[in-house]
N, C-alpha and C. Protein backbone atom coordinates (compact mmCIF):
# COMPACT_ATOMS: atom_id res chain seq x y z
N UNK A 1 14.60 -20.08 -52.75
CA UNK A 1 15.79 -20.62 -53.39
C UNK A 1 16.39 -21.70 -52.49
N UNK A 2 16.97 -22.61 -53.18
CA UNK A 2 17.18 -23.72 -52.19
C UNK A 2 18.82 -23.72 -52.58
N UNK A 3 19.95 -23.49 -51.38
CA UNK A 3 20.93 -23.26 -52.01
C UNK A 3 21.77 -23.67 -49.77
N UNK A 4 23.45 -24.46 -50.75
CA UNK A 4 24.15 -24.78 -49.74
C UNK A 4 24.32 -23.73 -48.53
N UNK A 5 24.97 -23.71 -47.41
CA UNK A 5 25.15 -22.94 -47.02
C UNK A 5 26.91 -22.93 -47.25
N UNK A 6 27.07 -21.12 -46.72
CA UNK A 6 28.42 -20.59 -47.41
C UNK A 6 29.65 -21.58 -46.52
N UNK A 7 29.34 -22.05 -44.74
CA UNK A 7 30.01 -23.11 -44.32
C UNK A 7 30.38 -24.43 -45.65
N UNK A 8 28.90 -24.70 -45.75
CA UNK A 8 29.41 -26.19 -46.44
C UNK A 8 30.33 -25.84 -47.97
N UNK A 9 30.16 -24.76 -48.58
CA UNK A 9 30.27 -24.36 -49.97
C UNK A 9 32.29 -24.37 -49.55
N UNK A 10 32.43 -23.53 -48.03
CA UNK A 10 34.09 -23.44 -47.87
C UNK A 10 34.36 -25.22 -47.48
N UNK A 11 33.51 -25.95 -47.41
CA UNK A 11 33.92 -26.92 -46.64
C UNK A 11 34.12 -27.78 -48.20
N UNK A 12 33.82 -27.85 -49.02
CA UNK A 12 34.17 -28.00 -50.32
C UNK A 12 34.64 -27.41 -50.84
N UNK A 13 35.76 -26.63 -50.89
CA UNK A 13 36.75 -25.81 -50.78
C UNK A 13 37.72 -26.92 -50.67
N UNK A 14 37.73 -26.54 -49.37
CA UNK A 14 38.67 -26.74 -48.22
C UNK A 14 38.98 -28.50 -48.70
N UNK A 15 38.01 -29.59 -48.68
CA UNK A 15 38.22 -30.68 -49.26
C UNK A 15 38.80 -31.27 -50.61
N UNK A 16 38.47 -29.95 -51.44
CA UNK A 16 38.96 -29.76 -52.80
C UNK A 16 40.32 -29.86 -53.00
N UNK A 17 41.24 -28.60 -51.99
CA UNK A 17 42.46 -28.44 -51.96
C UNK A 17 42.98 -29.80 -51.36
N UNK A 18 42.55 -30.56 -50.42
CA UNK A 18 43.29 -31.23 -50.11
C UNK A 18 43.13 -33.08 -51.04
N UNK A 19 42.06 -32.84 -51.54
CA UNK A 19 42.14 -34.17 -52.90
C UNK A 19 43.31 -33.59 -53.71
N UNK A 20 43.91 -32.80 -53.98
CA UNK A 20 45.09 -32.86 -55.41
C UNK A 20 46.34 -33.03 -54.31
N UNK A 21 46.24 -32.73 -53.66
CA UNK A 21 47.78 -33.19 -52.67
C UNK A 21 47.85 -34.54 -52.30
N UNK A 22 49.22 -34.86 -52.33
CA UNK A 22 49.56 -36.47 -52.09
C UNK A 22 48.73 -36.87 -51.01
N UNK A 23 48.56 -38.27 -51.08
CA UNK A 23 48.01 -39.01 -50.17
C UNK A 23 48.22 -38.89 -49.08
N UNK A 24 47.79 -38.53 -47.79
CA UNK A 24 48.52 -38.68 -46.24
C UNK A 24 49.21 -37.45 -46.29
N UNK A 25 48.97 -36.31 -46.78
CA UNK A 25 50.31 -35.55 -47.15
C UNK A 25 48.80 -34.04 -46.02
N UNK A 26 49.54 -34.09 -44.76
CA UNK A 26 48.71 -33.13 -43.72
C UNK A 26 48.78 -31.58 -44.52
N UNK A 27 47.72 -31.02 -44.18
CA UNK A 27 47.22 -29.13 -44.14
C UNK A 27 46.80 -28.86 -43.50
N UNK A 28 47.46 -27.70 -42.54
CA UNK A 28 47.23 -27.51 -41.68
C UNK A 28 46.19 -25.93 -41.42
N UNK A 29 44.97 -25.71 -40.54
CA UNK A 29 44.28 -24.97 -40.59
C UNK A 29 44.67 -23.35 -41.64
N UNK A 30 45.88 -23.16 -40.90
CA UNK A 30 46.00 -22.06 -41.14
C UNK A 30 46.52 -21.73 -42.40
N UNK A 31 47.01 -22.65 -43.23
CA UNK A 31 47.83 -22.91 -44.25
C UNK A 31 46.49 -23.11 -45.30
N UNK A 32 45.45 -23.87 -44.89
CA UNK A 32 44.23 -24.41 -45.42
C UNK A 32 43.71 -23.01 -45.89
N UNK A 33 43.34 -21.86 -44.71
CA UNK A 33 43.09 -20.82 -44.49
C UNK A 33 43.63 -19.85 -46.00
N UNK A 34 44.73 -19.91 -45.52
CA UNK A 34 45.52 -18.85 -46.64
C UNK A 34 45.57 -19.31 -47.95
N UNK A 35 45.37 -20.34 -48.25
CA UNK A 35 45.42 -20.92 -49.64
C UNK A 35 44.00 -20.78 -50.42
N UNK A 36 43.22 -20.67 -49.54
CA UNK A 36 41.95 -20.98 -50.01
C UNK A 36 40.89 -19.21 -50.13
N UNK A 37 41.98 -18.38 -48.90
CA UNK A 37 41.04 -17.39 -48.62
C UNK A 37 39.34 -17.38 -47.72
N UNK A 38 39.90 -18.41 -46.86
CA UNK A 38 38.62 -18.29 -46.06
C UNK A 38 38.97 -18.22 -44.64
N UNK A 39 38.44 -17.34 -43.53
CA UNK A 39 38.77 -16.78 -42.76
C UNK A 39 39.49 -18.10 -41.89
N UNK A 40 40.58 -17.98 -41.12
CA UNK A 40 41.34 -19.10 -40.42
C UNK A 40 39.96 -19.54 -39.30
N UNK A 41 39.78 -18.77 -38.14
CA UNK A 41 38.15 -19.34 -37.69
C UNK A 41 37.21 -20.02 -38.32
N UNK A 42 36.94 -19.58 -39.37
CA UNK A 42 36.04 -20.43 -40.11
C UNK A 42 36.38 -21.76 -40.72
N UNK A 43 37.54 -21.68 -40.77
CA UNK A 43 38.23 -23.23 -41.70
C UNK A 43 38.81 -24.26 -40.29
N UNK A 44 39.16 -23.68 -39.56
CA UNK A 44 39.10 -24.34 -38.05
C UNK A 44 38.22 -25.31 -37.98
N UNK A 45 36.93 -24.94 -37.88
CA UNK A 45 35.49 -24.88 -37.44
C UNK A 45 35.01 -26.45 -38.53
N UNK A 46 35.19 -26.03 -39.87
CA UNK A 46 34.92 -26.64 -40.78
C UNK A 46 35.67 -27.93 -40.76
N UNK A 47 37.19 -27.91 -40.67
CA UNK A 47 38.07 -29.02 -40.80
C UNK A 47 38.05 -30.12 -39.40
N UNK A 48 37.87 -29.25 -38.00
CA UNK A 48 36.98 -30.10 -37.16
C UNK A 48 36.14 -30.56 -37.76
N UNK A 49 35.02 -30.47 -38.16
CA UNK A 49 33.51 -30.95 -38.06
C UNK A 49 33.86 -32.09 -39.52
N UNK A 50 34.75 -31.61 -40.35
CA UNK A 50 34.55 -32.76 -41.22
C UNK A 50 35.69 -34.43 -40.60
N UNK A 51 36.78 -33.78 -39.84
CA UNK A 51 37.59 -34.84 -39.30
C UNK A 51 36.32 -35.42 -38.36
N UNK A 52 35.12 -35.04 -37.55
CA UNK A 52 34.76 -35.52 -36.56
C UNK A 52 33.64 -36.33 -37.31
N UNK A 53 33.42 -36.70 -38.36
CA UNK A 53 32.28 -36.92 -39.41
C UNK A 53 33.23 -38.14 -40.11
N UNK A 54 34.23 -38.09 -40.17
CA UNK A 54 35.56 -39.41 -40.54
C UNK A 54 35.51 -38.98 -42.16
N UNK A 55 35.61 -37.54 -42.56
CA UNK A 55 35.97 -37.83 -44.02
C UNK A 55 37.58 -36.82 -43.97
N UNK A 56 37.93 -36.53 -42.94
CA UNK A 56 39.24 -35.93 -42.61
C UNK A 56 39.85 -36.76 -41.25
N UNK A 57 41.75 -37.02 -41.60
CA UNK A 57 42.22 -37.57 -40.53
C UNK A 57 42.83 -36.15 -40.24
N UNK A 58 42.73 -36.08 -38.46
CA UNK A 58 43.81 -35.44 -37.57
C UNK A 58 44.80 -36.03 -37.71
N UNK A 59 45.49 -35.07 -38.00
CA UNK A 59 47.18 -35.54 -37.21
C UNK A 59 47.76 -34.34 -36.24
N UNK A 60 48.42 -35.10 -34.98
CA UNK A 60 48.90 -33.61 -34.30
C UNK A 60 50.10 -34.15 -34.09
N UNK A 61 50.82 -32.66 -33.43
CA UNK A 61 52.39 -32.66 -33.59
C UNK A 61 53.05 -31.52 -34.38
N UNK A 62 53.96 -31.24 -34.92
CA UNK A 62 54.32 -30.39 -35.66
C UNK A 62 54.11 -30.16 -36.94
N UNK A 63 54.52 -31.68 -37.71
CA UNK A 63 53.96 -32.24 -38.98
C UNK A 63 52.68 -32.00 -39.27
N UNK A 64 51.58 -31.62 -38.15
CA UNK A 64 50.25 -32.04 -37.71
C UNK A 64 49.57 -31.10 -38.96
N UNK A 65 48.36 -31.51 -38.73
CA UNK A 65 47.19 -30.72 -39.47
C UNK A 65 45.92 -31.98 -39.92
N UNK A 66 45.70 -31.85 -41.30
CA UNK A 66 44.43 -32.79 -41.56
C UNK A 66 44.75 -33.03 -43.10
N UNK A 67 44.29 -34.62 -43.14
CA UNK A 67 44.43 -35.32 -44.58
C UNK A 67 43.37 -35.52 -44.55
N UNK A 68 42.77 -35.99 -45.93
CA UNK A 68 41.91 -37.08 -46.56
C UNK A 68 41.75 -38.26 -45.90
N UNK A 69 40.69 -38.64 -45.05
CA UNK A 69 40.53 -39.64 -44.23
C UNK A 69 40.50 -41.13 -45.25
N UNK A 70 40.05 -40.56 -46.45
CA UNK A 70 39.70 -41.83 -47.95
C UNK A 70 39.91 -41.43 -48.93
N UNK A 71 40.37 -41.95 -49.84
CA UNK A 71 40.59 -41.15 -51.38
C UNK A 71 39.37 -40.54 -51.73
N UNK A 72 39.72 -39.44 -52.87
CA UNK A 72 38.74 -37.99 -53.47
C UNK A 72 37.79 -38.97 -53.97
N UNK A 73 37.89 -39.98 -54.63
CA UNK A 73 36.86 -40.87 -55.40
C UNK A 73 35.58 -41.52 -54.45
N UNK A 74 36.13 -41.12 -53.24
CA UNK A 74 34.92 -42.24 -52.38
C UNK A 74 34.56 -41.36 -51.39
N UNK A 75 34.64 -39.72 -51.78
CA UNK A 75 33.64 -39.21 -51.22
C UNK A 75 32.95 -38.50 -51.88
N UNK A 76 31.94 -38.23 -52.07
CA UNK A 76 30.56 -37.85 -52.57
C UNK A 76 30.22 -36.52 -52.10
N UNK A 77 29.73 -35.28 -53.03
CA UNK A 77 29.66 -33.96 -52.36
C UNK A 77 28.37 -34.52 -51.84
N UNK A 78 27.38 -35.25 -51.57
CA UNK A 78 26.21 -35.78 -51.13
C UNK A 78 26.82 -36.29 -49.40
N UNK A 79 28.24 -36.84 -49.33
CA UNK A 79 28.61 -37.03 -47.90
C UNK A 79 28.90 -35.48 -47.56
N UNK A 80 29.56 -34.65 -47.85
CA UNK A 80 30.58 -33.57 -47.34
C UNK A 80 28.86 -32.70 -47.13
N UNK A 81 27.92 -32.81 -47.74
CA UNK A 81 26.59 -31.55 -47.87
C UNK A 81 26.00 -32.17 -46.05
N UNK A 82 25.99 -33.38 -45.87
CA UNK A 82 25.08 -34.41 -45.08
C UNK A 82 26.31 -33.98 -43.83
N UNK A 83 27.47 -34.15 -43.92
CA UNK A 83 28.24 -33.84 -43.04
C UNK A 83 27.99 -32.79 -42.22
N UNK A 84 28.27 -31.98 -42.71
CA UNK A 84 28.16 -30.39 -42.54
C UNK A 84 26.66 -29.44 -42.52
N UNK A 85 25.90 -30.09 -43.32
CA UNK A 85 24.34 -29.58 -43.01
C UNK A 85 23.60 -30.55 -42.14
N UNK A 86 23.42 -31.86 -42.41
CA UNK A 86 22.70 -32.67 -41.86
C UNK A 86 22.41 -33.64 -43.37
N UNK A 87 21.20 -34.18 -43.02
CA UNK A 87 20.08 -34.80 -44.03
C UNK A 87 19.90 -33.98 -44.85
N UNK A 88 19.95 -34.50 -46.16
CA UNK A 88 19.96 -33.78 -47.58
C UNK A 88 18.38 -34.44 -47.87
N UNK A 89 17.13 -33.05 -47.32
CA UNK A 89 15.92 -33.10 -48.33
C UNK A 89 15.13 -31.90 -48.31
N UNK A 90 14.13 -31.81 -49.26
CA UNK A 90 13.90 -30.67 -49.78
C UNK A 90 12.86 -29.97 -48.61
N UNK A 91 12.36 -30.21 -48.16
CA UNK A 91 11.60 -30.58 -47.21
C UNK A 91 11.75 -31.16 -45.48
N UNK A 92 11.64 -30.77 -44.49
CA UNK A 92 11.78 -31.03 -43.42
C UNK A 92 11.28 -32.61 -43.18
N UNK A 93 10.01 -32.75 -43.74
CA UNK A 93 9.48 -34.18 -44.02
C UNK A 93 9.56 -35.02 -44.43
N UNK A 94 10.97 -34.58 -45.80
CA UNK A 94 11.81 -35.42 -46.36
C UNK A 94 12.72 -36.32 -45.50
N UNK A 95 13.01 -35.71 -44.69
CA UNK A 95 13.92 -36.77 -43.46
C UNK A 95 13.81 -36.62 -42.29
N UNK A 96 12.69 -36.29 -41.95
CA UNK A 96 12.39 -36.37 -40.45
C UNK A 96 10.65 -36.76 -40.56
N UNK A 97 10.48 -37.92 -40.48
CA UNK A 97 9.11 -38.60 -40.28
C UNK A 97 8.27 -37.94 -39.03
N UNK A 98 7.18 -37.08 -39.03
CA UNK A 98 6.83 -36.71 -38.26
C UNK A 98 6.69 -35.22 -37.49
N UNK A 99 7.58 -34.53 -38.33
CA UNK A 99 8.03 -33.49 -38.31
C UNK A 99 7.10 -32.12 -38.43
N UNK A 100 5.76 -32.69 -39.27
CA UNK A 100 5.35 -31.85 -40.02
C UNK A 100 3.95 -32.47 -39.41
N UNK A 101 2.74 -31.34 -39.08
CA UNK A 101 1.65 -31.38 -38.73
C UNK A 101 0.48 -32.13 -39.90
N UNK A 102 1.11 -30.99 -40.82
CA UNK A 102 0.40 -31.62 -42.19
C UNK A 102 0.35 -32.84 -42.67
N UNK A 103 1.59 -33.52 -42.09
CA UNK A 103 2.32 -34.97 -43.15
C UNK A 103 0.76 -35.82 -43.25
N UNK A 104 -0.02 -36.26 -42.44
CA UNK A 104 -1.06 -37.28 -42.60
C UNK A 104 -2.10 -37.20 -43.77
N UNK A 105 -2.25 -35.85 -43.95
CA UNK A 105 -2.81 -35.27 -45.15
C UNK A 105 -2.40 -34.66 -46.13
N UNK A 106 -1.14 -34.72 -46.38
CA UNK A 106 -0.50 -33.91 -47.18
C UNK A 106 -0.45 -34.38 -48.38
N UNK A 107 -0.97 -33.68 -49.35
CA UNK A 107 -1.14 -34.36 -51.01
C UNK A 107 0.62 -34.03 -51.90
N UNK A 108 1.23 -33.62 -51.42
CA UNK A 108 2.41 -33.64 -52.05
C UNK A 108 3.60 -33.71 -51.11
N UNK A 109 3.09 -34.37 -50.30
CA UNK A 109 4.81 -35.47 -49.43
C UNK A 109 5.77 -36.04 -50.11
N UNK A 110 4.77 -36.93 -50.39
CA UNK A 110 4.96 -37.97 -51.87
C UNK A 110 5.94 -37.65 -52.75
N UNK A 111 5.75 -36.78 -53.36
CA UNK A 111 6.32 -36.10 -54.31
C UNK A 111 7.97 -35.04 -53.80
N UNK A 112 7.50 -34.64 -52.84
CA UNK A 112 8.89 -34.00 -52.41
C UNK A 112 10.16 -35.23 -51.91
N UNK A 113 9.25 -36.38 -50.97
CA UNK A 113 9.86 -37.03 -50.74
C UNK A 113 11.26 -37.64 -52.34
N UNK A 114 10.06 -38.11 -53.37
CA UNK A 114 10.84 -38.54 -54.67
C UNK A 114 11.93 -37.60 -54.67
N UNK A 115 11.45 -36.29 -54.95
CA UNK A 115 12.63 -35.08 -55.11
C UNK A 115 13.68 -34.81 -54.55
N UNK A 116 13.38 -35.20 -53.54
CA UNK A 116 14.62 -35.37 -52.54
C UNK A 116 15.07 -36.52 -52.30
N UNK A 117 14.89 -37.86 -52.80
CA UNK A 117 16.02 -38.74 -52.95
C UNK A 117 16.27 -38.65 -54.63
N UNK A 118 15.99 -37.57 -55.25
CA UNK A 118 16.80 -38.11 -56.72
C UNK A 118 17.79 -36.82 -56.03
N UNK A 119 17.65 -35.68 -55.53
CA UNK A 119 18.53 -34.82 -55.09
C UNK A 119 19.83 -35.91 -54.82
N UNK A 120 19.52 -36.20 -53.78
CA UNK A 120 20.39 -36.87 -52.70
C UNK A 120 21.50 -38.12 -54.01
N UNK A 121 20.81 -38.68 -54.46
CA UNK A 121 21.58 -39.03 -55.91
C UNK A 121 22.19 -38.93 -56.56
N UNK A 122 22.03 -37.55 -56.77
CA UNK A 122 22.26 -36.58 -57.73
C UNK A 122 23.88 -36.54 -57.35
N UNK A 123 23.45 -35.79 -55.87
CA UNK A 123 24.86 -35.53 -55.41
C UNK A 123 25.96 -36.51 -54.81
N UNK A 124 25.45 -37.53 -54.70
CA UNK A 124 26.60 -38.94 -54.06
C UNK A 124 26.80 -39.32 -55.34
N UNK A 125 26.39 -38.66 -56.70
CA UNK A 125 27.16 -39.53 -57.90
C UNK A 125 28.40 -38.31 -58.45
N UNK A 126 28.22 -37.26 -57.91
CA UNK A 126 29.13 -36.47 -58.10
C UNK A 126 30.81 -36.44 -56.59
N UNK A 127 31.60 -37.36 -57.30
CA UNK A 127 32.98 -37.13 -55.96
C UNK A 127 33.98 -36.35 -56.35
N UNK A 128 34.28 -36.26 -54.87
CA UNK A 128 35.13 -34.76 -54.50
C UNK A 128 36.55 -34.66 -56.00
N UNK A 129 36.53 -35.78 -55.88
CA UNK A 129 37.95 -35.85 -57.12
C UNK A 129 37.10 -35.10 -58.59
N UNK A 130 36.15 -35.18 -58.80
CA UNK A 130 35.42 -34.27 -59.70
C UNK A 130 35.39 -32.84 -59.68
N UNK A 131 34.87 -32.28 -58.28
CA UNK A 131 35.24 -30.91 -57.84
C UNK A 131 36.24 -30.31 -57.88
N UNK A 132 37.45 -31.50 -57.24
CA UNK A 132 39.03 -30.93 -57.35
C UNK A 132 39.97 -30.49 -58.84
N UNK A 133 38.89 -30.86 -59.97
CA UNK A 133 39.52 -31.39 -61.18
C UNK A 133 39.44 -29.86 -61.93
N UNK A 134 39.98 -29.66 -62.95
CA UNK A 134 39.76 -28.44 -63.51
C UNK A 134 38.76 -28.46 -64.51
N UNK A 135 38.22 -27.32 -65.02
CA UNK A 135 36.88 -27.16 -65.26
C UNK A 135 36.22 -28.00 -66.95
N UNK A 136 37.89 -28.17 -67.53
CA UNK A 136 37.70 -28.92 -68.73
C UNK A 136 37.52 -30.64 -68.50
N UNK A 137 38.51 -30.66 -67.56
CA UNK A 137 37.90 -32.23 -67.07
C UNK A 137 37.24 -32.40 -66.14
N UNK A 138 36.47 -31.93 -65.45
CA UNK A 138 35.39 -31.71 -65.14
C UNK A 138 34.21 -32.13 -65.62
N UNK A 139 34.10 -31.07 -67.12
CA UNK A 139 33.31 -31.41 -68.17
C UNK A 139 32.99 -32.38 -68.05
N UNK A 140 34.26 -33.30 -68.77
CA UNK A 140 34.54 -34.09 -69.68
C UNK A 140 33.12 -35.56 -68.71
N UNK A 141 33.47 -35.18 -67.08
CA UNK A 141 32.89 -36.16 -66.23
C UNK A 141 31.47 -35.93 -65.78
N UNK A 142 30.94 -35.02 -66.10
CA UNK A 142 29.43 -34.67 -65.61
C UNK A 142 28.74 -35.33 -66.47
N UNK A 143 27.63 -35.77 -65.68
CA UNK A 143 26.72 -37.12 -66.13
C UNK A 143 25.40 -36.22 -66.56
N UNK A 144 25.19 -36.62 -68.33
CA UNK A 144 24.15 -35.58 -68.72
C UNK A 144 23.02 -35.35 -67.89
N UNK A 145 22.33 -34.05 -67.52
CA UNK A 145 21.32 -33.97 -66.92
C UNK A 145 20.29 -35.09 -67.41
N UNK A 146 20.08 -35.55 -68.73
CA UNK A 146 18.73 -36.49 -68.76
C UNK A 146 19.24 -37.67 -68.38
N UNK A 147 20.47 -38.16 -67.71
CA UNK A 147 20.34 -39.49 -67.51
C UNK A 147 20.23 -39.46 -65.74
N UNK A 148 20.11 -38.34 -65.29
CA UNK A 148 19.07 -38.50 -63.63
C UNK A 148 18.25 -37.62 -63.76
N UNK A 149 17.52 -37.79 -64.74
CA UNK A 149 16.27 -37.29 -65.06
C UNK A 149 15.71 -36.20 -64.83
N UNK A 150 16.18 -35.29 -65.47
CA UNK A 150 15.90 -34.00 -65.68
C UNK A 150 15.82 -33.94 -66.83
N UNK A 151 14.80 -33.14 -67.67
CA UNK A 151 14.30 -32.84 -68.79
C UNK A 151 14.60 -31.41 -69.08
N UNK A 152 15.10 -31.47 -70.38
CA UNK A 152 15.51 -29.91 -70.80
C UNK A 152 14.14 -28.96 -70.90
């Protein structure tokens, strides 16, 4: 099964809550924490690594905590997955040239490689302001599976 890990899944969370709040408008770990239900350590951990990746600003001080480094529209769950996991491919060989003993002979590189940049596609056409949205408009914005080519 090929599936996020539960870090990146809170880390889209955690980015979620803070696209519907005003612009520049700080959350702070622990506040992040309790709103969301994910352990305060763990959302620590997460809200570092995405401020240190530039899709969250620090602010410190009292006021302090973490905003939206860019509006919900111009980030891509394809940045926040790449952030927080690394390289988005299906395959180790998908993004690391060399990686793989087999690669010189391998009759279906090729092919994973494709798979993993329509993945990668897939998900930089889906932004965070989509995730943050509720589930009817939501809908309303998901791009039919056959037009990135998937067949029913």
């Amino acid at each position: 099964m090929i599936r996020i890990t539960r870090q990146t899944d809170y880390g889209i969370l955690l980015l979620s809550q803070m696209a519907v709040r005003p612009a520049g408008t700080p959350l702070t770990a622990k506040d992040a924490a309790k709103h969301s239900g994910i352990p305060l350590p763990m959302a620590s951990k997460i809200l570092k690594s995405l401020a240190r990746r530039g899709l969250l600003a620090s602010h410190r001080g009292v006021k302090g905590g973490y905003s939206l480094a860019v509006t919900p529209d111009t980030i891509s769950l394809g940045d926040v997955i790449e952030a927080l996991e690394g390289p988005i491919g299906i395959t180790e060989c998908s993004h690391t040239p060399g990686a793989c003993e087999q690669e010189p002979c391998c009759p279906v590189r090729s092919n994973w490689l494709r798979i993993s940049v329509t993945v990668k596609e897939a998900l930089d056409r889906i932004p965070l302001s989509a995730m943050a949205s509720p589930p009817e408009v939501m809908r309303a914005r998901l791009v039919p599976l056959t037009q990135i080519g998937v067949r029913p």
